[in-house]
PDB file of N, CA and C in Angstrom:
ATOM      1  N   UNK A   1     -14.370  -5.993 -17.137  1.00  0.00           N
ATOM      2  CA  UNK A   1     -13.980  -5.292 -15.936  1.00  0.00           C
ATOM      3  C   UNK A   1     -13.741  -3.807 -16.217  1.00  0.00           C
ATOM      4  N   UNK A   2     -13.333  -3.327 -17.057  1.00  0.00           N
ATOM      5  CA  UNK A   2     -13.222  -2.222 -17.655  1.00  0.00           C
ATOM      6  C   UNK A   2     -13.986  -1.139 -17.826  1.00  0.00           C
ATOM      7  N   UNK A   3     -14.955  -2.167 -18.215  1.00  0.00           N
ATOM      8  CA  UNK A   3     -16.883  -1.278 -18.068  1.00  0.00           C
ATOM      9  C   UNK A   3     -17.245  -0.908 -16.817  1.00  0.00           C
ATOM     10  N   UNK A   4     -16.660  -1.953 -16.319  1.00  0.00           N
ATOM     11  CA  UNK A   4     -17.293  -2.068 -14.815  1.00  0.00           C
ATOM     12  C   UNK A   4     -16.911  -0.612 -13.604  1.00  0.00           C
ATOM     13  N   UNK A   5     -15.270  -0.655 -14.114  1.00  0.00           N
ATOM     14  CA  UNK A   5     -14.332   0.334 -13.216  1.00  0.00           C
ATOM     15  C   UNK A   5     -15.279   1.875 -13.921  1.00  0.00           C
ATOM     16  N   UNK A   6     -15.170   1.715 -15.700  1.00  0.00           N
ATOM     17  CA  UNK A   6     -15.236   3.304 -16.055  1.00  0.00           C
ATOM     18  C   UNK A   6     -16.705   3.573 -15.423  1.00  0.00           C
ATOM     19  N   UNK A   7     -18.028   2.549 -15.310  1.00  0.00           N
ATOM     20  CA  UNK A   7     -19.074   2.988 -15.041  1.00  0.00           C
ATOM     21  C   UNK A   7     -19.425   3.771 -13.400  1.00  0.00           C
ATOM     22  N   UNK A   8     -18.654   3.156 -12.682  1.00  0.00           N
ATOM     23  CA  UNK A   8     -18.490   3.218 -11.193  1.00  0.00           C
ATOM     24  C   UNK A   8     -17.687   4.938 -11.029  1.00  0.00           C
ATOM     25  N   UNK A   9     -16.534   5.107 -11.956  1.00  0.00           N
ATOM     26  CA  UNK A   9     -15.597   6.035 -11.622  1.00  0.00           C
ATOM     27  C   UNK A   9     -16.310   7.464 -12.433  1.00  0.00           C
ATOM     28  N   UNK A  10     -16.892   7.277 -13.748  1.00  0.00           N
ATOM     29  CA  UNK A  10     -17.806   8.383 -14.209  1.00  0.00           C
ATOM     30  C   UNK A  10     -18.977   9.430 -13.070  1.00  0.00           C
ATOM     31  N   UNK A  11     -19.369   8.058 -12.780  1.00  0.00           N
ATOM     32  CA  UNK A  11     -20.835   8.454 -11.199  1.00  0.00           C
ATOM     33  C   UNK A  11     -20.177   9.238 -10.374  1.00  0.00           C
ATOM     34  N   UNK A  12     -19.070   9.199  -9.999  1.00  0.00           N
ATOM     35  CA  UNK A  12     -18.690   9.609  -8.991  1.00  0.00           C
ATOM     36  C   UNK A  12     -17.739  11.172  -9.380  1.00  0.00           C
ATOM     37  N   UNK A  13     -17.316  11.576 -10.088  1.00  0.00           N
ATOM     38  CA  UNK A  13     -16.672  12.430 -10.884  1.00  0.00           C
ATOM     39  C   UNK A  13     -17.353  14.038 -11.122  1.00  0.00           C
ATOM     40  N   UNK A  14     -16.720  14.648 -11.169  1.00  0.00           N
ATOM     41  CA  UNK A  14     -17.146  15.677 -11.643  1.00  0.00           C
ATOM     42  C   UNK A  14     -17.178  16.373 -13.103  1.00  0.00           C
ATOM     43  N   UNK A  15     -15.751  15.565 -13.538  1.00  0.00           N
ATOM     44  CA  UNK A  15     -15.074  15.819 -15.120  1.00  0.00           C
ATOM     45  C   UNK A  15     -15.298  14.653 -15.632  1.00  0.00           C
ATOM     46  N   UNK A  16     -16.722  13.525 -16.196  1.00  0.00           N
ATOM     47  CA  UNK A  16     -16.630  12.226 -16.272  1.00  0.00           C
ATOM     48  C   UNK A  16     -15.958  12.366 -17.710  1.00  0.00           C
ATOM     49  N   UNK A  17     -16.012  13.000 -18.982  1.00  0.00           N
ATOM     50  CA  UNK A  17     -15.098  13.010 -19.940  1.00  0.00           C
ATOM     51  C   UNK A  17     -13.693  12.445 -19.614  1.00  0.00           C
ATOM     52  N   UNK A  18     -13.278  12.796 -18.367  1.00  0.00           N
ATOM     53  CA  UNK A  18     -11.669  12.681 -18.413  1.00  0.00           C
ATOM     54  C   UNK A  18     -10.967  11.431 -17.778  1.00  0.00           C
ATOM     55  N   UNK A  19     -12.285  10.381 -17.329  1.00  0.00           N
ATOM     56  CA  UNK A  19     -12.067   9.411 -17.015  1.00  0.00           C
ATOM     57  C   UNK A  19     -11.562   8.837 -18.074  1.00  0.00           C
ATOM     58  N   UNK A  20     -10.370   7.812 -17.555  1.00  0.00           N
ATOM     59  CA  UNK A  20      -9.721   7.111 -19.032  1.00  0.00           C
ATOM     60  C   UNK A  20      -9.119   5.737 -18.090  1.00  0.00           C
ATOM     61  N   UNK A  21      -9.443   4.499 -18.612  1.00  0.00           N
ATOM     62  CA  UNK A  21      -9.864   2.857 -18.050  1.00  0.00           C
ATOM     63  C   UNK A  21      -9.020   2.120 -18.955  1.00  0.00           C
ATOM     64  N   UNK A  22      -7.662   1.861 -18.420  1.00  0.00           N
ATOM     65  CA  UNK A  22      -7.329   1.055 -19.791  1.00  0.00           C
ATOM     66  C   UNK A  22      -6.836  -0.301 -19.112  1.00  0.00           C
ATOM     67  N   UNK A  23      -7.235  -1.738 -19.783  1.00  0.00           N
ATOM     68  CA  UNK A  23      -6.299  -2.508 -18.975  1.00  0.00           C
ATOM     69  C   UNK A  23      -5.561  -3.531 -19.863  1.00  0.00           C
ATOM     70  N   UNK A  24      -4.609  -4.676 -19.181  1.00  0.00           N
ATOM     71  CA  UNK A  24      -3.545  -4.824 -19.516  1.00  0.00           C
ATOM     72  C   UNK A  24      -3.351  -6.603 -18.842  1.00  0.00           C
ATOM     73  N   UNK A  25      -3.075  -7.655 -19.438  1.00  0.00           N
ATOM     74  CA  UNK A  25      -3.378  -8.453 -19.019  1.00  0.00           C
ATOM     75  C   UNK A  25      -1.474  -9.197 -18.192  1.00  0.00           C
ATOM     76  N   UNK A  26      -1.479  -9.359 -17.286  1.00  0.00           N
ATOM     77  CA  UNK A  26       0.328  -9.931 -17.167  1.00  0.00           C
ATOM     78  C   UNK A  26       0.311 -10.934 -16.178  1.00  0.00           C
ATOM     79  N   UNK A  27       0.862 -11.585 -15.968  1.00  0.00           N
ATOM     80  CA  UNK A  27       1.504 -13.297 -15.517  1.00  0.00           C
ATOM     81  C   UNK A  27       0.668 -13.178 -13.855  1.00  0.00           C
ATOM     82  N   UNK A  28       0.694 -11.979 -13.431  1.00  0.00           N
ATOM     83  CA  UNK A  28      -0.116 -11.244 -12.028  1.00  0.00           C
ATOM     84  C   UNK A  28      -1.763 -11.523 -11.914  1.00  0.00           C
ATOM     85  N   UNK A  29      -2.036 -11.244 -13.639  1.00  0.00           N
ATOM     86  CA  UNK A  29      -3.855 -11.082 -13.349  1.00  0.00           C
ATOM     87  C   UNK A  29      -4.320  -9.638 -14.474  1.00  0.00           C
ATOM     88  N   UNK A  30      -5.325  -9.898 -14.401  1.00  0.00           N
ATOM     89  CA  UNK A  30      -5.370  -8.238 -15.414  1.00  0.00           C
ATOM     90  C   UNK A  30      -5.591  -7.113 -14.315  1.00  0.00           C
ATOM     91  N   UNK A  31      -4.500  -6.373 -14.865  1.00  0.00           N
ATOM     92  CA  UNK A  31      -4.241  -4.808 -14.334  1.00  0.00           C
ATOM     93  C   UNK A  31      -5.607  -3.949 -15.382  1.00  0.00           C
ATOM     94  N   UNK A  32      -6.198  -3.385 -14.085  1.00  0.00           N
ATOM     95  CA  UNK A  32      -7.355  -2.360 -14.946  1.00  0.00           C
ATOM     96  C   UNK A  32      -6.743  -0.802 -13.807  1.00  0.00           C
ATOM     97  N   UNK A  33      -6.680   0.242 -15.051  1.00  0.00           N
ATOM     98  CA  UNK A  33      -5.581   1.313 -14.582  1.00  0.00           C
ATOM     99  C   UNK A  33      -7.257   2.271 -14.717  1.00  0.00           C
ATOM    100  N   UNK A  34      -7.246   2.847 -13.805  1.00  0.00           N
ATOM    101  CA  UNK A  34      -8.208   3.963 -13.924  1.00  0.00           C
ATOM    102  C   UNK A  34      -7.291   5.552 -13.344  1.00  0.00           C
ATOM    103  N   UNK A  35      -7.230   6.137 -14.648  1.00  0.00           N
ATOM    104  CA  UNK A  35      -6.692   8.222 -14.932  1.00  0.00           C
ATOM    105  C   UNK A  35      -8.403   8.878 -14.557  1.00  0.00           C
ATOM    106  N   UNK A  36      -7.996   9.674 -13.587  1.00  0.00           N
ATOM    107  CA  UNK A  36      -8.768  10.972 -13.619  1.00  0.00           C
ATOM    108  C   UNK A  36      -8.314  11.936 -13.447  1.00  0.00           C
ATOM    109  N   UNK A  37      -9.277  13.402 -13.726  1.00  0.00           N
ATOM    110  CA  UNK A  37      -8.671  14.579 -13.469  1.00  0.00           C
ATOM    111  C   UNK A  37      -8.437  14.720 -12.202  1.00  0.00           C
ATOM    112  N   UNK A  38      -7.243  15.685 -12.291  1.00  0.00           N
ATOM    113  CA  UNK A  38      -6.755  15.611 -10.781  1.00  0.00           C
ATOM    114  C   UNK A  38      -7.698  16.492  -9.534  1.00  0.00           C
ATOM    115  N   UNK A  39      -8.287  17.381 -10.058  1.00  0.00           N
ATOM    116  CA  UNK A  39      -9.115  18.219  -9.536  1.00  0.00           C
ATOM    117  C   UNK A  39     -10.459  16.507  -8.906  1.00  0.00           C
ATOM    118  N   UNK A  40     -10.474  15.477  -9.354  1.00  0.00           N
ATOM    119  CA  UNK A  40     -11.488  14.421  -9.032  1.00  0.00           C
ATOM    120  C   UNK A  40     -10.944  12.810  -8.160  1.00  0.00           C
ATOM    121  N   UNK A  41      -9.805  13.393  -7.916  1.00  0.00           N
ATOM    122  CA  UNK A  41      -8.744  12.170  -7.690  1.00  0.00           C
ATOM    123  C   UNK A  41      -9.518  11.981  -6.320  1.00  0.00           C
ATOM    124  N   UNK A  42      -9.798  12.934  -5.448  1.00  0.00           N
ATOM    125  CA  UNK A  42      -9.908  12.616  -3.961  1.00  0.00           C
ATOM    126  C   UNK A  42     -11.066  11.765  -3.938  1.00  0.00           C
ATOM    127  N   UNK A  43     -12.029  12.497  -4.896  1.00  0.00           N
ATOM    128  CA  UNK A  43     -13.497  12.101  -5.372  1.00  0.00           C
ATOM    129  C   UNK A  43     -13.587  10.350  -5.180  1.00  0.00           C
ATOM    130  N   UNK A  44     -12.605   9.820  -6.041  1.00  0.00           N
ATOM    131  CA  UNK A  44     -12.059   8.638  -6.069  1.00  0.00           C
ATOM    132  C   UNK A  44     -11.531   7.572  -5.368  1.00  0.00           C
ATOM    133  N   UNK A  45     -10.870   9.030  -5.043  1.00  0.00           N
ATOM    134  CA  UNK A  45     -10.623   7.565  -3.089  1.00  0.00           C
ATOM    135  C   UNK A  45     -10.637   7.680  -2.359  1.00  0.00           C
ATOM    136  N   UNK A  46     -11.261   8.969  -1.766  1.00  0.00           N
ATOM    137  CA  UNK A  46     -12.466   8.736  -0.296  1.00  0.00           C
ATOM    138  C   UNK A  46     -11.270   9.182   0.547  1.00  0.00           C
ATOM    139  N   UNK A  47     -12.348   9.323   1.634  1.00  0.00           N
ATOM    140  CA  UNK A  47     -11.711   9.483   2.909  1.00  0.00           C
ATOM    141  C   UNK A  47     -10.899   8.139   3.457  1.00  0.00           C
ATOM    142  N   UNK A  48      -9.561   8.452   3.909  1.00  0.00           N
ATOM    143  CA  UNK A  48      -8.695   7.054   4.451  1.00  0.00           C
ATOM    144  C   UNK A  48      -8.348   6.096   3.401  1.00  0.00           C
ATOM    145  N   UNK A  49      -9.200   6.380   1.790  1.00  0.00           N
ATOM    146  CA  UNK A  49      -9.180   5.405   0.587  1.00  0.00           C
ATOM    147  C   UNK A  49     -10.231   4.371   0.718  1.00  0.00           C
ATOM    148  N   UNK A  50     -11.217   5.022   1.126  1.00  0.00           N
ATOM    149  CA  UNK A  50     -12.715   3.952   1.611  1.00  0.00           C
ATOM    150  C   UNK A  50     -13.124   3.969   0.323  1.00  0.00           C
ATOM    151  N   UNK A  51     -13.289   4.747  -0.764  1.00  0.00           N
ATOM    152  CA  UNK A  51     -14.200   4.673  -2.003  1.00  0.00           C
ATOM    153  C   UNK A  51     -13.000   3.959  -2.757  1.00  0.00           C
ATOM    154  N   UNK A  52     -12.129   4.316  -2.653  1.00  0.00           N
ATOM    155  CA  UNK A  52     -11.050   2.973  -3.625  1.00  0.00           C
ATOM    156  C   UNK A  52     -10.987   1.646  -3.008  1.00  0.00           C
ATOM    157  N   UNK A  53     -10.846   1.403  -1.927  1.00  0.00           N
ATOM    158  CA  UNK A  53     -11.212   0.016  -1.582  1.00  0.00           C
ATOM    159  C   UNK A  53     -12.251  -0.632  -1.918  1.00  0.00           C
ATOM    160  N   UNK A  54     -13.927   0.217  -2.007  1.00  0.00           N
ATOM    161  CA  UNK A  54     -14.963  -0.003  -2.371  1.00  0.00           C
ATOM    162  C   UNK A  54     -14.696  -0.414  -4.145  1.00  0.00           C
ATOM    163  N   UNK A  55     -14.586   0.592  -4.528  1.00  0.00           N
ATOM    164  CA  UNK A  55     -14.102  -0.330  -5.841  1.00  0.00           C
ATOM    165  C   UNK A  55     -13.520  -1.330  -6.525  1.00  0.00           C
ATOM    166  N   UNK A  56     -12.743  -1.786  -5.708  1.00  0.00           N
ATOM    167  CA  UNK A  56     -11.542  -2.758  -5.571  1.00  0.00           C
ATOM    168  C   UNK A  56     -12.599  -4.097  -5.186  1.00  0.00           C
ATOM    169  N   UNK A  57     -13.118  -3.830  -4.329  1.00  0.00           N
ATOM    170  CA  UNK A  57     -14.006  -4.856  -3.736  1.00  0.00           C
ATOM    171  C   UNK A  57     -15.205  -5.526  -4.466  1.00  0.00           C
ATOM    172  N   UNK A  58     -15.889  -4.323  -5.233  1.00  0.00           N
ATOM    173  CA  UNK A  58     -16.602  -4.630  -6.424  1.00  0.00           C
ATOM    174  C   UNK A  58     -16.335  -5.648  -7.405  1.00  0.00           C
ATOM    175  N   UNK A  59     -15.543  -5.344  -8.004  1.00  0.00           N
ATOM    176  CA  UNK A  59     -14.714  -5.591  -9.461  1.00  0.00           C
ATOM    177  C   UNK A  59     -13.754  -6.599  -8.611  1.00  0.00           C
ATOM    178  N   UNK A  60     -13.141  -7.333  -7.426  1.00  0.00           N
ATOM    179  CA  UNK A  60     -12.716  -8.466  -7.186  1.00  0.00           C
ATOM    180  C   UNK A  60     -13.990  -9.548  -6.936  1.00  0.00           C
ATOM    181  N   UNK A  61     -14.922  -8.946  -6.638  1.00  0.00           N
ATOM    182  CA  UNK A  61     -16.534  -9.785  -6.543  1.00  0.00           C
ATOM    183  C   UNK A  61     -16.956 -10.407  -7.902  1.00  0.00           C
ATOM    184  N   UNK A  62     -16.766  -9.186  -8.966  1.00  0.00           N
ATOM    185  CA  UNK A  62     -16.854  -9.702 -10.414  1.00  0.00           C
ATOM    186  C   UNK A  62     -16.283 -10.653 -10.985  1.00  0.00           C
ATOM    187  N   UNK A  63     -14.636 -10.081 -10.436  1.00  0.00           N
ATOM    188  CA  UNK A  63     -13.980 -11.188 -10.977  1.00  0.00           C
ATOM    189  C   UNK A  63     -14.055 -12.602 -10.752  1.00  0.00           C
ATOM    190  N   UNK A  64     -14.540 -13.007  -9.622  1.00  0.00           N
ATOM    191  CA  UNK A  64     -14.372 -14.122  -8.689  1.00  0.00           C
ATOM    192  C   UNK A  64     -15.554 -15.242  -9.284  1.00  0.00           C
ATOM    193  N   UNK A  65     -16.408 -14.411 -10.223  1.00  0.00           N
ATOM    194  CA  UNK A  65     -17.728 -15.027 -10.492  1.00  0.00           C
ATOM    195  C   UNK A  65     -16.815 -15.630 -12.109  1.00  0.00           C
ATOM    196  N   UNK A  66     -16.124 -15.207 -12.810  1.00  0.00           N
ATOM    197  CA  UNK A  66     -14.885 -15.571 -13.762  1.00  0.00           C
ATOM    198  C   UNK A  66     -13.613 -16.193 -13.473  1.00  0.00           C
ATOM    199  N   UNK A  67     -12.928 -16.378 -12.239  1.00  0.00           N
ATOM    200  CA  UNK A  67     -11.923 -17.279 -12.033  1.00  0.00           C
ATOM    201  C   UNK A  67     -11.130 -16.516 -12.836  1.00  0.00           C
ATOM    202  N   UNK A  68     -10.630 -15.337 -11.816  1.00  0.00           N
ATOM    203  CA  UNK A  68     -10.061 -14.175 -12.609  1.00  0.00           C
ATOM    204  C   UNK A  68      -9.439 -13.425 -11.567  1.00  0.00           C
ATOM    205  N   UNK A  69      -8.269 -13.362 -11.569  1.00  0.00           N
ATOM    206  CA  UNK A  69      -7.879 -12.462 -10.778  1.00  0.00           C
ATOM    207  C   UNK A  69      -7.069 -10.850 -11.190  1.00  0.00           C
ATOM    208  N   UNK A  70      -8.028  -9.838 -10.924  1.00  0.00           N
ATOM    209  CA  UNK A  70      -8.168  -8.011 -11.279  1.00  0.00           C
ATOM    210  C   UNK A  70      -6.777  -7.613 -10.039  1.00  0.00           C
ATOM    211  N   UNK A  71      -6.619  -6.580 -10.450  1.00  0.00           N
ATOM    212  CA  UNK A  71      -5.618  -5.448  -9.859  1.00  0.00           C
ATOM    213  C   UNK A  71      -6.330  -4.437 -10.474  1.00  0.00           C
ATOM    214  N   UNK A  72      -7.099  -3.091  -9.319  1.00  0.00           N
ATOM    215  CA  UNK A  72      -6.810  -2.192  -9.831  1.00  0.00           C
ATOM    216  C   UNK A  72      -6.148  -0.950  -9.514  1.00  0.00           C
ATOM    217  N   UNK A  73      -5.546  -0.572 -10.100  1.00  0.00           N
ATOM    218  CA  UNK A  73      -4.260   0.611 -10.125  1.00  0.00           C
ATOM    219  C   UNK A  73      -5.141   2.377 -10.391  1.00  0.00           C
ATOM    220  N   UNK A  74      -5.332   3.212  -9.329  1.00  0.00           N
ATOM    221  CA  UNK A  74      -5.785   4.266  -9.303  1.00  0.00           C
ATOM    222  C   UNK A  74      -4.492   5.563  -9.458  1.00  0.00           C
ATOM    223  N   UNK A  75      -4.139   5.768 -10.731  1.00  0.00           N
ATOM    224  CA  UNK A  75      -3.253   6.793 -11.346  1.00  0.00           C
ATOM    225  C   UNK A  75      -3.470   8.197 -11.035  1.00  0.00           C
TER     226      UNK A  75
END
């Protein structure tokens, strides 16, 4: 999932270096945390948060094909 978030969040970026994907597994589901530069944050989640939902939606599609339940957390 990790691959999945940094490949999606690079494309879209302007500073893709500064993308940073780390995740974290807890009693919830695995937390996948995606950091960008702040100058790229909006980049990220869209108008109303349509491109972060879009992501979210992705990567819960992925997960679902694994019997896995993702959180992801946009820092």
């Amino acid at each position: 999932m990790k691959d999945l978030v940094e490949v999606i969040a690079k494309s879209l970026v302007d500073l893709p270096d500064e993308v940073v994907v780390t995740e974290e597994e807890t009693e919830k589901g695995l937390i996948v945390s995606l950091k960008v530069a702040p100058s790229d944050m909006g980049k990220v989640i869209g108008k109303q948060g349509r491109i972060a939902k879009a992501i979210r939606s992705v990567v819960k599609a992925a997960a679902s094909r694994e019997d896995r339940k993702v959180i992801v957390e946009i820092e």
